[in-house]
Protein backbone atom coordinates (compact mmCIF):
# COMPACT_ATOMS: atom_id res chain seq x y z
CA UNK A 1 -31.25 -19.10 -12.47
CA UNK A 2 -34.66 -17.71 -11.10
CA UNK A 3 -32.76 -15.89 -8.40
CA UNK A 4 -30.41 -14.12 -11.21
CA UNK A 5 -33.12 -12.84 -13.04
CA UNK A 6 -34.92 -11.74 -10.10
CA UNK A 7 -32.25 -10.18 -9.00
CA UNK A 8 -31.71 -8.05 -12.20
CA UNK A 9 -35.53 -7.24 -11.92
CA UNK A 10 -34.88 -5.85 -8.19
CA UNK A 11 -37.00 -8.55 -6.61
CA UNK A 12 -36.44 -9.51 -3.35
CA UNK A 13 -37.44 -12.87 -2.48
CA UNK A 14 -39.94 -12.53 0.83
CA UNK A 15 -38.53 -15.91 3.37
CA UNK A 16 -41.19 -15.05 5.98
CA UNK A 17 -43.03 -17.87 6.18
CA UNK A 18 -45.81 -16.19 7.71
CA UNK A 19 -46.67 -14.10 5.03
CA UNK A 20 -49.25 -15.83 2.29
CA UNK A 21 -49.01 -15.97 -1.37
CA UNK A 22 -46.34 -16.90 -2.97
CA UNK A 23 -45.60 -13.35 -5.13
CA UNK A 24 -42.36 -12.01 -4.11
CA UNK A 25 -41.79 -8.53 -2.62
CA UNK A 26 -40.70 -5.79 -5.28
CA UNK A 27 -39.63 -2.74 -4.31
CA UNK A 28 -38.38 -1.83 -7.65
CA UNK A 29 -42.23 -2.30 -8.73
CA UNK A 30 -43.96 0.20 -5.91
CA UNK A 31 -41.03 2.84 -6.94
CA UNK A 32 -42.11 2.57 -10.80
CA UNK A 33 -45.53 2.89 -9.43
CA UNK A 34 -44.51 6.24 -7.85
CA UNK A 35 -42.55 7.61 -10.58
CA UNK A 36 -46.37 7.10 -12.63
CA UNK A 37 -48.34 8.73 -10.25
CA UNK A 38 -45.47 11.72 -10.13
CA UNK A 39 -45.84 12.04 -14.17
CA UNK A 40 -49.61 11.42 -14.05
CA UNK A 41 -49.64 14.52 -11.57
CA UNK A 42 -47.83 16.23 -13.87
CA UNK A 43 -49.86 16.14 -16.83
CA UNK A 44 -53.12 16.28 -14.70
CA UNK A 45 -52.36 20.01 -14.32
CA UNK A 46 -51.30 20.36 -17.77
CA UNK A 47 -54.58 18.95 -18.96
CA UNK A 48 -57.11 20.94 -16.47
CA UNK A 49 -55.75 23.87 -17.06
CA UNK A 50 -56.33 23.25 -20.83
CA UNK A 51 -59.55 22.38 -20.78
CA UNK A 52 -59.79 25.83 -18.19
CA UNK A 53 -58.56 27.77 -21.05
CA UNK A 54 -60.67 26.25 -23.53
CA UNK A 55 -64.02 26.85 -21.55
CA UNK A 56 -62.86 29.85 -20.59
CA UNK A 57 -62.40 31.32 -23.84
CA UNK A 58 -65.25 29.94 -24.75
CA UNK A 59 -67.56 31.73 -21.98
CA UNK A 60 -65.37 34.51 -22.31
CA UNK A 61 -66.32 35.23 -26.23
CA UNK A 62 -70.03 33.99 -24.90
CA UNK A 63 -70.26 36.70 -23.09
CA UNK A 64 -68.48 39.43 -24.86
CA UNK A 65 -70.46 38.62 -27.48
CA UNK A 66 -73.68 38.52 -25.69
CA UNK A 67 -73.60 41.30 -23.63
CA UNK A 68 -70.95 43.12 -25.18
CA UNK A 69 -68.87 43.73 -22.10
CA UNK A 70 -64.83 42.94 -22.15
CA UNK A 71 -64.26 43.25 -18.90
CA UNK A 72 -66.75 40.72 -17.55
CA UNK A 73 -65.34 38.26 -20.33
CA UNK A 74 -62.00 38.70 -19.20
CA UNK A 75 -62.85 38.15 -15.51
CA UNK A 76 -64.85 35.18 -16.29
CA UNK A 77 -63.08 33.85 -18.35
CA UNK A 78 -59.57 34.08 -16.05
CA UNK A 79 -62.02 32.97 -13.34
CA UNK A 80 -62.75 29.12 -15.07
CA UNK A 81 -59.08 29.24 -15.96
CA UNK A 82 -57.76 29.74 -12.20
CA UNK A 83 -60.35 27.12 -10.83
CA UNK A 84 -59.61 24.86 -13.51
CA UNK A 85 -55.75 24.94 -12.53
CA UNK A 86 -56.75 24.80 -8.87
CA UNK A 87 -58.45 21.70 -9.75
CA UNK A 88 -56.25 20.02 -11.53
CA UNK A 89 -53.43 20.68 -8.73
CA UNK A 90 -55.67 19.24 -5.84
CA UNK A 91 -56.08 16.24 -7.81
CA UNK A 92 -52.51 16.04 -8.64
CA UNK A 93 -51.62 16.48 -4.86
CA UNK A 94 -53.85 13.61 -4.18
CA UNK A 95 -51.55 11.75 -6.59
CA UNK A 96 -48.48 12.99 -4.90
CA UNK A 97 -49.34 11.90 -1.79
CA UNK A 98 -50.43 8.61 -3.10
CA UNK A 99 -46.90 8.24 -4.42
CA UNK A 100 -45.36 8.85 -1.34
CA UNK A 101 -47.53 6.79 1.01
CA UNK A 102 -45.83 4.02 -1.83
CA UNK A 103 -42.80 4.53 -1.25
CA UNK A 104 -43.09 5.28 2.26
CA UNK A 105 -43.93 1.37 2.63
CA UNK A 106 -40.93 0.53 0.56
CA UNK A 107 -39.19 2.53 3.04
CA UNK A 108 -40.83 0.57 6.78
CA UNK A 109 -39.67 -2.51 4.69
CA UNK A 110 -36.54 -1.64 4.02
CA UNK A 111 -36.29 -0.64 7.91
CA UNK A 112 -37.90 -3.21 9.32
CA UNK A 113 -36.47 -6.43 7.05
CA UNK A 114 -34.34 -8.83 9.26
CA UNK A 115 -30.89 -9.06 7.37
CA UNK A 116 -29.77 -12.18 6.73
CA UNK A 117 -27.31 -14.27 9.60
């Protein structure tokens, strides 16, 4: 019965005795790890670029206000924007790549795993 469920569950029971622990290899688990980085990536950009827009409109009126000069405003205010979203998409290609080293292990196992017989 154990096998049937873990076999729903995509777990593949591990019969190398010289590996310790007794958790079982699941593939199915890395992948659902690298579908949450993918999202996480995602919504990293969404959210820096945000928070770019809010601090930039926020310097932006700052200064317009200050110093009475539009154009500066606009420029600096573009400027936190565009490093924000820079930002936010190196730290969601750090993510991506995190993903993919994942999966790129599921992969060597799935290559390298002795079949059965």
């Amino acid at each position: 019965m154990g096998d049937d469920i873990g076999n729903l569950l995509g777990i593949q029971q591990d019969s190398n005795p010289n590996r310790g622990g007794s958790i079982p290899y699941a593939p199915g688990i890395i992948r659902q790890f690298a579908d949450r980085l993918y999202a996480r990536a995602g919504f990293i950009v969404f959210v820096y670029t945000v928070i770019g827009l809010i601090v930039g409109g926020v310097v932006g009126v700052a200064l317009k206000v200050g110093f009475s000069n539009d154009l500066a405003a606009w420029i600096v205010g573009t400027a936190i924007v565009a490093v924000a979203f820079l930002l936010g998409q190196e730290r969601a290609f750090h993510l991506r790549l995190q993903a993919q080293l994942a999966l790129c292990q599921v992969q060597i196992e799935e290559n390298t795993r002795k079949s059965p017989g």
